[in-house]
N, C-alpha and C. Protein backbone atom coordinates (compact mmCIF):
# COMPACT_ATOMS: atom_id res chain seq x y z
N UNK A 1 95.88 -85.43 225.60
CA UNK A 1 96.93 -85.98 226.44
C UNK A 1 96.92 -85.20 227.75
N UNK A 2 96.75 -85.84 228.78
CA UNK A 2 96.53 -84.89 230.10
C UNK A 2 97.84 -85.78 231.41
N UNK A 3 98.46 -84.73 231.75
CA UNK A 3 100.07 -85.23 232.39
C UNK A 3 99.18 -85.20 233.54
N UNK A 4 99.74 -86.47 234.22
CA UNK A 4 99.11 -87.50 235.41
C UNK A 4 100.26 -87.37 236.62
N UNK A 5 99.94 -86.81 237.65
CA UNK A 5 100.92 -86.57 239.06
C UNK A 5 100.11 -86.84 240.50
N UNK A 6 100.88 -87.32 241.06
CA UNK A 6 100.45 -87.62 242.23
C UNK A 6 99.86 -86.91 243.05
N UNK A 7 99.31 -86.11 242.56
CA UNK A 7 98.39 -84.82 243.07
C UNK A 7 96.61 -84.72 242.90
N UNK A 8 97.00 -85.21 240.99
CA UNK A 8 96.05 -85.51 240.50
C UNK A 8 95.21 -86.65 239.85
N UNK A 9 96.42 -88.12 240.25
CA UNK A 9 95.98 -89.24 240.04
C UNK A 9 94.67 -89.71 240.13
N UNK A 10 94.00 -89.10 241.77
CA UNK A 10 92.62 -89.89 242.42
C UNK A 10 91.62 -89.45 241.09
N UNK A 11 91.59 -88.00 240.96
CA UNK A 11 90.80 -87.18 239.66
C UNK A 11 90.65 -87.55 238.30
N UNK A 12 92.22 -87.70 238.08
CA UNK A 12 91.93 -87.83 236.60
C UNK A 12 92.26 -89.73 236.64
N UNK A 13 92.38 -90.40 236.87
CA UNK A 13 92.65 -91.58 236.75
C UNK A 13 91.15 -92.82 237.39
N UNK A 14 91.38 -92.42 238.98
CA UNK A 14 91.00 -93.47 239.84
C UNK A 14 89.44 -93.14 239.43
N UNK A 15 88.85 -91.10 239.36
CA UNK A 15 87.58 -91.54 238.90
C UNK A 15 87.19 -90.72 237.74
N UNK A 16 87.97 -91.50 236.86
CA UNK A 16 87.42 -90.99 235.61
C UNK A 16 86.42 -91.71 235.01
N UNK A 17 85.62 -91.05 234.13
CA UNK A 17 84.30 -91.63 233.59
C UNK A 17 85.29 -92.58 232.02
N UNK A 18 86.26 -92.49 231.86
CA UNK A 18 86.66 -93.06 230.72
C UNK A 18 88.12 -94.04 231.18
N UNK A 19 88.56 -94.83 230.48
CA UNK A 19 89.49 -95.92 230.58
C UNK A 19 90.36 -94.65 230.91
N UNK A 20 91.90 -95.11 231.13
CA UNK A 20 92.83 -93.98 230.93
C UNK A 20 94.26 -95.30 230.76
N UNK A 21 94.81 -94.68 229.51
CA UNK A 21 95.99 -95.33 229.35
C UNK A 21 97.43 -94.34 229.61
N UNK A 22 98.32 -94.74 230.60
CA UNK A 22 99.11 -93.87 231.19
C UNK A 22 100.50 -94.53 230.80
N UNK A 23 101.18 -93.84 230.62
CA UNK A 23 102.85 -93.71 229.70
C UNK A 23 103.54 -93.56 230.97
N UNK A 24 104.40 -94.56 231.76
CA UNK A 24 105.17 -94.17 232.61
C UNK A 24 106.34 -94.28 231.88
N UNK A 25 107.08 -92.53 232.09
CA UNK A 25 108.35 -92.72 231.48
C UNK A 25 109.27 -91.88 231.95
N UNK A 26 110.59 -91.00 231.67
CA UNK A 26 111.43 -90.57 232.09
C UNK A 26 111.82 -89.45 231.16
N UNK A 27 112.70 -88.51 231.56
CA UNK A 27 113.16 -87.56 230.34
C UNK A 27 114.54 -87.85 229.82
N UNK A 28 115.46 -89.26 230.68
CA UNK A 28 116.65 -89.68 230.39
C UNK A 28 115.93 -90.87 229.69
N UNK A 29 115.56 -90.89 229.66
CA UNK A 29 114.72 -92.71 228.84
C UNK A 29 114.60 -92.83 227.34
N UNK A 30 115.66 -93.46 226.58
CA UNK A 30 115.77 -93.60 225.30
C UNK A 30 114.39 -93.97 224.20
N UNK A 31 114.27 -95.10 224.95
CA UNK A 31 112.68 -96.20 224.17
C UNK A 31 111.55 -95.02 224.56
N UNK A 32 111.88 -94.48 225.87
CA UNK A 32 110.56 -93.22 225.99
C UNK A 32 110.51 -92.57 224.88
N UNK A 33 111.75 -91.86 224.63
CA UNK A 33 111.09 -90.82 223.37
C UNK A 33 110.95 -91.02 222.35
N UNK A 34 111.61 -92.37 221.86
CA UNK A 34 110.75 -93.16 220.46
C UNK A 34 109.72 -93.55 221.01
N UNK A 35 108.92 -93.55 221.74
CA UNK A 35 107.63 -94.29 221.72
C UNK A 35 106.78 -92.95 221.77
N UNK A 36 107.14 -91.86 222.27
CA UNK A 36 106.32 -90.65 223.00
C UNK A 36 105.45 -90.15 221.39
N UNK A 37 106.25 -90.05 220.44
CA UNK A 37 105.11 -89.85 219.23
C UNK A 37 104.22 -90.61 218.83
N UNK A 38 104.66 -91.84 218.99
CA UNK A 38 103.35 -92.81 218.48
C UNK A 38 101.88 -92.65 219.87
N UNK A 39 102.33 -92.93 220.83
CA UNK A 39 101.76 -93.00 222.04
C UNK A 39 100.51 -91.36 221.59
N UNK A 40 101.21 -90.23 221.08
CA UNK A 40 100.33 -88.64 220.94
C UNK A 40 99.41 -89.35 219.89
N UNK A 41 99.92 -89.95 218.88
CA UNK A 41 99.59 -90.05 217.65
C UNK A 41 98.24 -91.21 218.06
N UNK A 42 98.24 -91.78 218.85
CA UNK A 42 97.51 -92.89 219.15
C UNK A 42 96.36 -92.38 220.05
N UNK A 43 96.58 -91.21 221.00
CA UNK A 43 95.76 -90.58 221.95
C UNK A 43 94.94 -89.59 220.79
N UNK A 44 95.24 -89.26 219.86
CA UNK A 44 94.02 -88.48 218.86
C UNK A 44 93.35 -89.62 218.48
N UNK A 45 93.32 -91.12 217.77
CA UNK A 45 93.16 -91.92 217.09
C UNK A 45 91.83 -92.33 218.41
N UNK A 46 92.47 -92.31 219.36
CA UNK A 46 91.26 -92.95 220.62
C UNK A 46 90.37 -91.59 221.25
N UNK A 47 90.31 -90.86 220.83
CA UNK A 47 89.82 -89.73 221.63
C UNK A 47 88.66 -89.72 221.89
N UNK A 48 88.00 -89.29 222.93
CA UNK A 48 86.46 -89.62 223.59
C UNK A 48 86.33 -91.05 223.64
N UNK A 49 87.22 -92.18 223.80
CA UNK A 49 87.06 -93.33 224.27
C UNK A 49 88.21 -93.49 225.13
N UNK A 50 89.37 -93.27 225.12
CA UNK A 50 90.22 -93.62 226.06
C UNK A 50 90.99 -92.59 226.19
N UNK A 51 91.30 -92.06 227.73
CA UNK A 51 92.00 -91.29 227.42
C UNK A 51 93.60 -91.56 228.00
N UNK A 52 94.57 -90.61 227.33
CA UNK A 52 95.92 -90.94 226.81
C UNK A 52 96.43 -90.13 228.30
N UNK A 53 97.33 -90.65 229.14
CA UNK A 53 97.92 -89.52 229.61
C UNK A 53 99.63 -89.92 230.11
N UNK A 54 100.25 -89.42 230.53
CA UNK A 54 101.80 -89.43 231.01
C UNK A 54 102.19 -88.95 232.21
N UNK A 55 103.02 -90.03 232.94
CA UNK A 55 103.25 -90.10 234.11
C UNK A 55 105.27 -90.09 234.51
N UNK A 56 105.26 -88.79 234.63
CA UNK A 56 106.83 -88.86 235.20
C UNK A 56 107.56 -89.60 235.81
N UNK A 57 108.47 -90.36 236.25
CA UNK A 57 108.40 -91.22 237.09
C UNK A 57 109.30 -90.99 238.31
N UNK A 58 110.31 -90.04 237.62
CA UNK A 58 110.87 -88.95 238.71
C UNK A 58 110.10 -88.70 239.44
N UNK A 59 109.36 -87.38 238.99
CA UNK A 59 108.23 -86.46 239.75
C UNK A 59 107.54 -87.72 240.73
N UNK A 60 106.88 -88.50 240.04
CA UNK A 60 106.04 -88.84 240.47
C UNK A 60 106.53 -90.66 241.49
N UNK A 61 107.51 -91.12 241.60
CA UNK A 61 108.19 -92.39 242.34
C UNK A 61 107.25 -92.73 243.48
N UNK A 62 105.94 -92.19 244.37
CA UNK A 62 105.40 -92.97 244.59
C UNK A 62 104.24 -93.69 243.97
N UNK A 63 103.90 -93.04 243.11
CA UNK A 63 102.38 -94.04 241.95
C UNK A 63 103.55 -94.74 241.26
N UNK A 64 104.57 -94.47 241.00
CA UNK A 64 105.45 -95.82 240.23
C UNK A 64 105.27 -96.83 241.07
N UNK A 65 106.00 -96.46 242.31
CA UNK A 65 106.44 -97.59 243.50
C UNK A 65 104.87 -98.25 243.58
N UNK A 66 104.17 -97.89 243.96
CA UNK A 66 102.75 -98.16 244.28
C UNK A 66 102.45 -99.24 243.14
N UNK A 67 102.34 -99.16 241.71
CA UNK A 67 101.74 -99.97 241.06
C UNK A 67 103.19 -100.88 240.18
N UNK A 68 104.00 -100.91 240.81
CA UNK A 68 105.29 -101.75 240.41
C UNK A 68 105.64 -101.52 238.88
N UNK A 69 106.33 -100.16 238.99
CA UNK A 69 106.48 -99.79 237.57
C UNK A 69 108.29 -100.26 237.85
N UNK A 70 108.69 -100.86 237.38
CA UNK A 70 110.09 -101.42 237.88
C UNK A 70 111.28 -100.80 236.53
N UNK A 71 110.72 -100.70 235.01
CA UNK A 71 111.52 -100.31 233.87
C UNK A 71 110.11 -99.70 233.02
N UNK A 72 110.50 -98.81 232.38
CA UNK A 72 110.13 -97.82 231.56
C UNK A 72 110.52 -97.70 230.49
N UNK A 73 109.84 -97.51 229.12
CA UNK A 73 108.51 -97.20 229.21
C UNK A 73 107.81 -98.48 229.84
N UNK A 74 106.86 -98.05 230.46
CA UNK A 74 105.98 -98.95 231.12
C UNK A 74 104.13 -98.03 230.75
N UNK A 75 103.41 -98.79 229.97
CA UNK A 75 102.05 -98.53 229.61
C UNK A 75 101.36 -99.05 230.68
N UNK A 76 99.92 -98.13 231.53
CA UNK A 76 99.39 -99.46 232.27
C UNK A 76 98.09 -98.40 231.64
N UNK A 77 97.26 -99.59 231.58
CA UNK A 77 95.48 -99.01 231.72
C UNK A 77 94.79 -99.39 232.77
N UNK A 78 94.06 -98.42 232.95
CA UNK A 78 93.18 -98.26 233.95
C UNK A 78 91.65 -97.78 233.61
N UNK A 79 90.82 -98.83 234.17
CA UNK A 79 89.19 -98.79 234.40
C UNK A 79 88.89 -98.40 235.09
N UNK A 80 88.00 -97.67 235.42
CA UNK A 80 87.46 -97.74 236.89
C UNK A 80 88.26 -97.39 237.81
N UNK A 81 89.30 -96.87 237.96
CA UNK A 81 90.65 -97.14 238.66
C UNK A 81 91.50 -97.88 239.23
N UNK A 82 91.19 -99.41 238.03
CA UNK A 82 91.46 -100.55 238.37
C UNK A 82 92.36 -100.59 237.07
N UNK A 83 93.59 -101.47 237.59
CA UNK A 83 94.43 -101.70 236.51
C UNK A 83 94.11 -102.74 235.80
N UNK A 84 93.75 -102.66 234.61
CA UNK A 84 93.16 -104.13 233.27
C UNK A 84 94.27 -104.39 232.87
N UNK A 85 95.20 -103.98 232.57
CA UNK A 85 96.25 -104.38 231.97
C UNK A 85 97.92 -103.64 231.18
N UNK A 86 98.86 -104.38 231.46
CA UNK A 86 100.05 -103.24 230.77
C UNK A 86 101.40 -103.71 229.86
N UNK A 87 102.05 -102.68 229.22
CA UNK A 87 102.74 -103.01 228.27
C UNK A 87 104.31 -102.64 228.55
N UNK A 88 104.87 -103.44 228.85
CA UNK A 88 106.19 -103.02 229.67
C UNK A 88 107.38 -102.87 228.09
N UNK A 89 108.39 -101.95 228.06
CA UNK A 89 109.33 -101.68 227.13
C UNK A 89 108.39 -101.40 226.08
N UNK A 90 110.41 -100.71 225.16
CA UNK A 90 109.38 -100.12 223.60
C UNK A 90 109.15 -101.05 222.96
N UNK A 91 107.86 -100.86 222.32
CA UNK A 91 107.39 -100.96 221.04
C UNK A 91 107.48 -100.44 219.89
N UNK A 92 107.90 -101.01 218.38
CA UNK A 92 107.96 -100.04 217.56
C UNK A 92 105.96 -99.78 217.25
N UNK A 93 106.15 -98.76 216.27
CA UNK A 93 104.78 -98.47 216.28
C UNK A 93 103.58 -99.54 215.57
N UNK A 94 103.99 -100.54 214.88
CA UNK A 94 102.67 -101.52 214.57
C UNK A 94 102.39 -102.35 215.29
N UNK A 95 103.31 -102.59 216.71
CA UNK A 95 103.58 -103.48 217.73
C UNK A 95 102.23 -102.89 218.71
N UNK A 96 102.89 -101.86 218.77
CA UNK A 96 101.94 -100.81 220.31
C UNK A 96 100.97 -100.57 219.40
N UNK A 97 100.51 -100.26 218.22
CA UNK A 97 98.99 -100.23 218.22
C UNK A 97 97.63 -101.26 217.93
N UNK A 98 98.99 -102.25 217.60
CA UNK A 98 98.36 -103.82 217.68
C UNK A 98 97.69 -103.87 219.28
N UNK A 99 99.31 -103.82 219.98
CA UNK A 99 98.86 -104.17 221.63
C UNK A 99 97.61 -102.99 221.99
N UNK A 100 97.86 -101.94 221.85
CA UNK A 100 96.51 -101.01 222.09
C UNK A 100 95.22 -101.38 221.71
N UNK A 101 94.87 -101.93 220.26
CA UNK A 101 93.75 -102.26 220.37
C UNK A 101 93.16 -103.20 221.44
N UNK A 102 94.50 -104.70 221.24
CA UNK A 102 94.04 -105.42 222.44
C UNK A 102 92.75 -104.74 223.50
N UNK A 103 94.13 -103.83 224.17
CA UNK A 103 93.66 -103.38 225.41
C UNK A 103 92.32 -102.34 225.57
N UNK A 104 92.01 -101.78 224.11
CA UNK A 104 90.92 -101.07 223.92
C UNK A 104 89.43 -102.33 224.19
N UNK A 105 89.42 -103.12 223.32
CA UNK A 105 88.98 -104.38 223.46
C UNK A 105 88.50 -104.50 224.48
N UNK A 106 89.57 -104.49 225.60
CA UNK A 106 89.13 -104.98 227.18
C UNK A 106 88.28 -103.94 227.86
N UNK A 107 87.98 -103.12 227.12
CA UNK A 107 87.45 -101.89 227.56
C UNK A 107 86.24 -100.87 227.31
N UNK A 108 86.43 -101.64 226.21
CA UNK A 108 85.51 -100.58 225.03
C UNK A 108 84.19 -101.66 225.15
């Protein structure tokens, strides 16, 4: 799990050699922290194929603003440093790892 900031977006995101699926969320955000274990639990399950990371949205309000993160949790993946696709609100956990494979799919 590698925490994603507007510092280090271009690096670890825009050119990474691997997909990157990014958790935009909050530390007041209810559905965030029920989702935040499955989301860890899911970043071991994908490891050396996609990688897992988390994006503040405080800290970080211009890569929110930038890629129209409007409510949180908000999932987006990224190729290439191209957005393939995203998962807006919680999921309980057979939901989001259903939708994850999807998005592995698009990728893998």
């Amino acid at each position: 799990m590698i925490k994603i900031e507007s510092a280090n977006f271009d690096e670890k995101v825009v050119k990474s050699d691997l997909p990157v699926l990014i958790d935009f969320w909050a530390a007041w955000c209810g559905p965030c922290k029920l989702m935040a274990p499955v989301f860890e639990e899911l970043s071991t399950q994908y490891e050396g194929k996609i990688r897992f990371g988390k994006l503040n949205v405080d800290e970080n309000q211009d890569i929110a603003a930038k890629y129209g993160v409007m409510s949180i949790p908000t999932l987006i993946l990224f190729d290439k440093g191209m957005e393939v696709d995203r998962i807006v609100g919680f999921a309980p956990r057979p939901v989001l790892k259903a939708k994850i494979e999807v998005l592995a799919k698009k990728v893998l």
